[in-house]
Protein backbone atom coordinates (compact mmCIF):
# COMPACT_ATOMS: atom_id res chain seq x y z
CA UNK A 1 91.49 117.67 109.75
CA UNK A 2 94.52 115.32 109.41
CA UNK A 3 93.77 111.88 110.03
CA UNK A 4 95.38 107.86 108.01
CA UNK A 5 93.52 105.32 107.80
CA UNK A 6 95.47 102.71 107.69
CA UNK A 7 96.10 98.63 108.61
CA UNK A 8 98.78 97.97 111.32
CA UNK A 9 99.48 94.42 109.77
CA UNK A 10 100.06 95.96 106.09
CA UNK A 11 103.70 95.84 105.35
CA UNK A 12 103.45 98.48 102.80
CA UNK A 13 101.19 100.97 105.05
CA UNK A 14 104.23 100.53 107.91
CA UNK A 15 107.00 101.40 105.03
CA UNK A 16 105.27 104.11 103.87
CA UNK A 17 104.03 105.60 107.57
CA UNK A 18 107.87 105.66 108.81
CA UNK A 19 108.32 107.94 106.66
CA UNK A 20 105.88 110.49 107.82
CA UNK A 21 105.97 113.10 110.50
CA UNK A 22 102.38 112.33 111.79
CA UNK A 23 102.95 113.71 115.31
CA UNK A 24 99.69 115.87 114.27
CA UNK A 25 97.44 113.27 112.81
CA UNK A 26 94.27 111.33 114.16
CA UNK A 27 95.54 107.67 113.34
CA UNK A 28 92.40 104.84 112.47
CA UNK A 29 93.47 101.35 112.31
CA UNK A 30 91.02 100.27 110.22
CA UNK A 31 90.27 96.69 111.10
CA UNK A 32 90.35 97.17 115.04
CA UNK A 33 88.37 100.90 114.33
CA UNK A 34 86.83 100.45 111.17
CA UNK A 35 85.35 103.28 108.76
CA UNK A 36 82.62 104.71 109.25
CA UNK A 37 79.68 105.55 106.33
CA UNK A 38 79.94 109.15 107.88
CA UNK A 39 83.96 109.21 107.57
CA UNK A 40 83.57 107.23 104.08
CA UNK A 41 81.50 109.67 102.68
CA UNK A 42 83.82 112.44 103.88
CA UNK A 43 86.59 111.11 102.10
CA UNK A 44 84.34 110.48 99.15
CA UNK A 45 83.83 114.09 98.85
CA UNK A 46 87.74 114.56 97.96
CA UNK A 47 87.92 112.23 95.52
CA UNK A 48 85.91 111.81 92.02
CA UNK A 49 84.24 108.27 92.85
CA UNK A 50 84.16 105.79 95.62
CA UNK A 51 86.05 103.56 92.92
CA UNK A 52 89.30 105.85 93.41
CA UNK A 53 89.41 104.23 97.48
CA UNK A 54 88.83 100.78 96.32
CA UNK A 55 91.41 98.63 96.41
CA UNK A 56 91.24 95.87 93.45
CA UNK A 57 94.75 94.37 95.38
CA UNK A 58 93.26 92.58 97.69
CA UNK A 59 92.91 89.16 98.26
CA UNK A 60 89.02 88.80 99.00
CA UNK A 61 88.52 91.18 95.64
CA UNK A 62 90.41 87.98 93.17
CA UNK A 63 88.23 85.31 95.39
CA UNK A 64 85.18 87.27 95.09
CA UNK A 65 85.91 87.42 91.94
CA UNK A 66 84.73 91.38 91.44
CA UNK A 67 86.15 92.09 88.55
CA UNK A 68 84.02 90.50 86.53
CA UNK A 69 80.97 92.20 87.95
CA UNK A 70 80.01 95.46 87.06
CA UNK A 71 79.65 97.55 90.34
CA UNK A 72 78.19 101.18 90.72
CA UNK A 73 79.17 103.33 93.07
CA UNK A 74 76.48 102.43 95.67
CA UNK A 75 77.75 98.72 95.36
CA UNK A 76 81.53 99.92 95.84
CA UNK A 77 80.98 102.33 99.01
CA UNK A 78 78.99 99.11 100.55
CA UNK A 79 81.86 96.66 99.83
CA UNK A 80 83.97 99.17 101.80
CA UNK A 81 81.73 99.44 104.54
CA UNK A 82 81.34 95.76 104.33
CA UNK A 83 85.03 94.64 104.44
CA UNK A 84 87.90 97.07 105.58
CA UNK A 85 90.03 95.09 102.80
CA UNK A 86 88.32 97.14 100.38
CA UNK A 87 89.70 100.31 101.69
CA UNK A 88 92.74 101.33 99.51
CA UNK A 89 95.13 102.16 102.22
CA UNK A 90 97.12 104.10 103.31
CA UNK A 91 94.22 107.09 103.14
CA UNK A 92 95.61 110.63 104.43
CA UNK A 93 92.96 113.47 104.97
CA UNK A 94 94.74 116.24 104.88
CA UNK A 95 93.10 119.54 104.83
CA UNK A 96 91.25 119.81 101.62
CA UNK A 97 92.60 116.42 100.49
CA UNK A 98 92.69 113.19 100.21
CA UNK A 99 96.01 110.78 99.36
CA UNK A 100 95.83 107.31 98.84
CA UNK A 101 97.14 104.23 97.74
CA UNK A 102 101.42 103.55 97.46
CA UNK A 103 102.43 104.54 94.32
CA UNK A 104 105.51 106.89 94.37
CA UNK A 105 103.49 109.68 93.75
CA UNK A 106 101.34 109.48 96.18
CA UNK A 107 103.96 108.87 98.50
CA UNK A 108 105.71 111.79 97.64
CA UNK A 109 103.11 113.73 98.42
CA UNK A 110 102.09 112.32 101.78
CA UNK A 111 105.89 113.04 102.71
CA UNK A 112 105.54 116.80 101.42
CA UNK A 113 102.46 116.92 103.00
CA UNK A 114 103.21 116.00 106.61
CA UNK A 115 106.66 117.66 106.35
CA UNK A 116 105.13 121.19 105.51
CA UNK A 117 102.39 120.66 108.18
């Protein structure tokens, strides 16, 4: 499967998204379509911990004031479920992976990814 998740209003997930060739990839806008516990846990199984598609950017993280309180895994999948802000973004399934976040690494590979596909 090839599929973003992603936040049409997120200046960064734009930037980064131009730069793709996703002519064969599901696009979810995650506010208007958000994730699923089914899709969540799907990308969960690519990744070590629900932690590594938390965002601790966002706004409602600093007024909730989260990271000060010790969360467990169950806590951070239901924050994600709860609030697509949590969602690190942009999130690219591809294959047997998952990509996410904007670091330059990651972005590197989600242009090497979609270019090769």
């Amino acid at each position: 499967m090839k599929k973003i998740y992603y936040l049409k209003t997120c200046d960064t997930c734009k930037k980064i998204m131009k730069q793709l060739d996703l002519s064969d990839f599901t696009l979810q806008e995650i506010k208007s379509e958000p994730i699923t516990e089914q899709e969540l846990i799907e990308l969960r199984n690519y990744v070590s911990s629900y932690e590594e598609l938390f965002n601790k950017r966002s706004r409602k993280y600093r007024e909730l004031n989260l990271k000060e309180k010790p969360m467990n895994e169950k806590e951070i999948k239901q924050l994600i479920l709860d609030e697509y802000t949590f969602l690190k973004r942009p999130v690219m399934l591809f294959e047997d992976q998952v990509l996410t976040g904007n670091s330059k690494k990651v972005v590197s590979e989600m242009v090497r990814a979609t270019s090769d596909s």
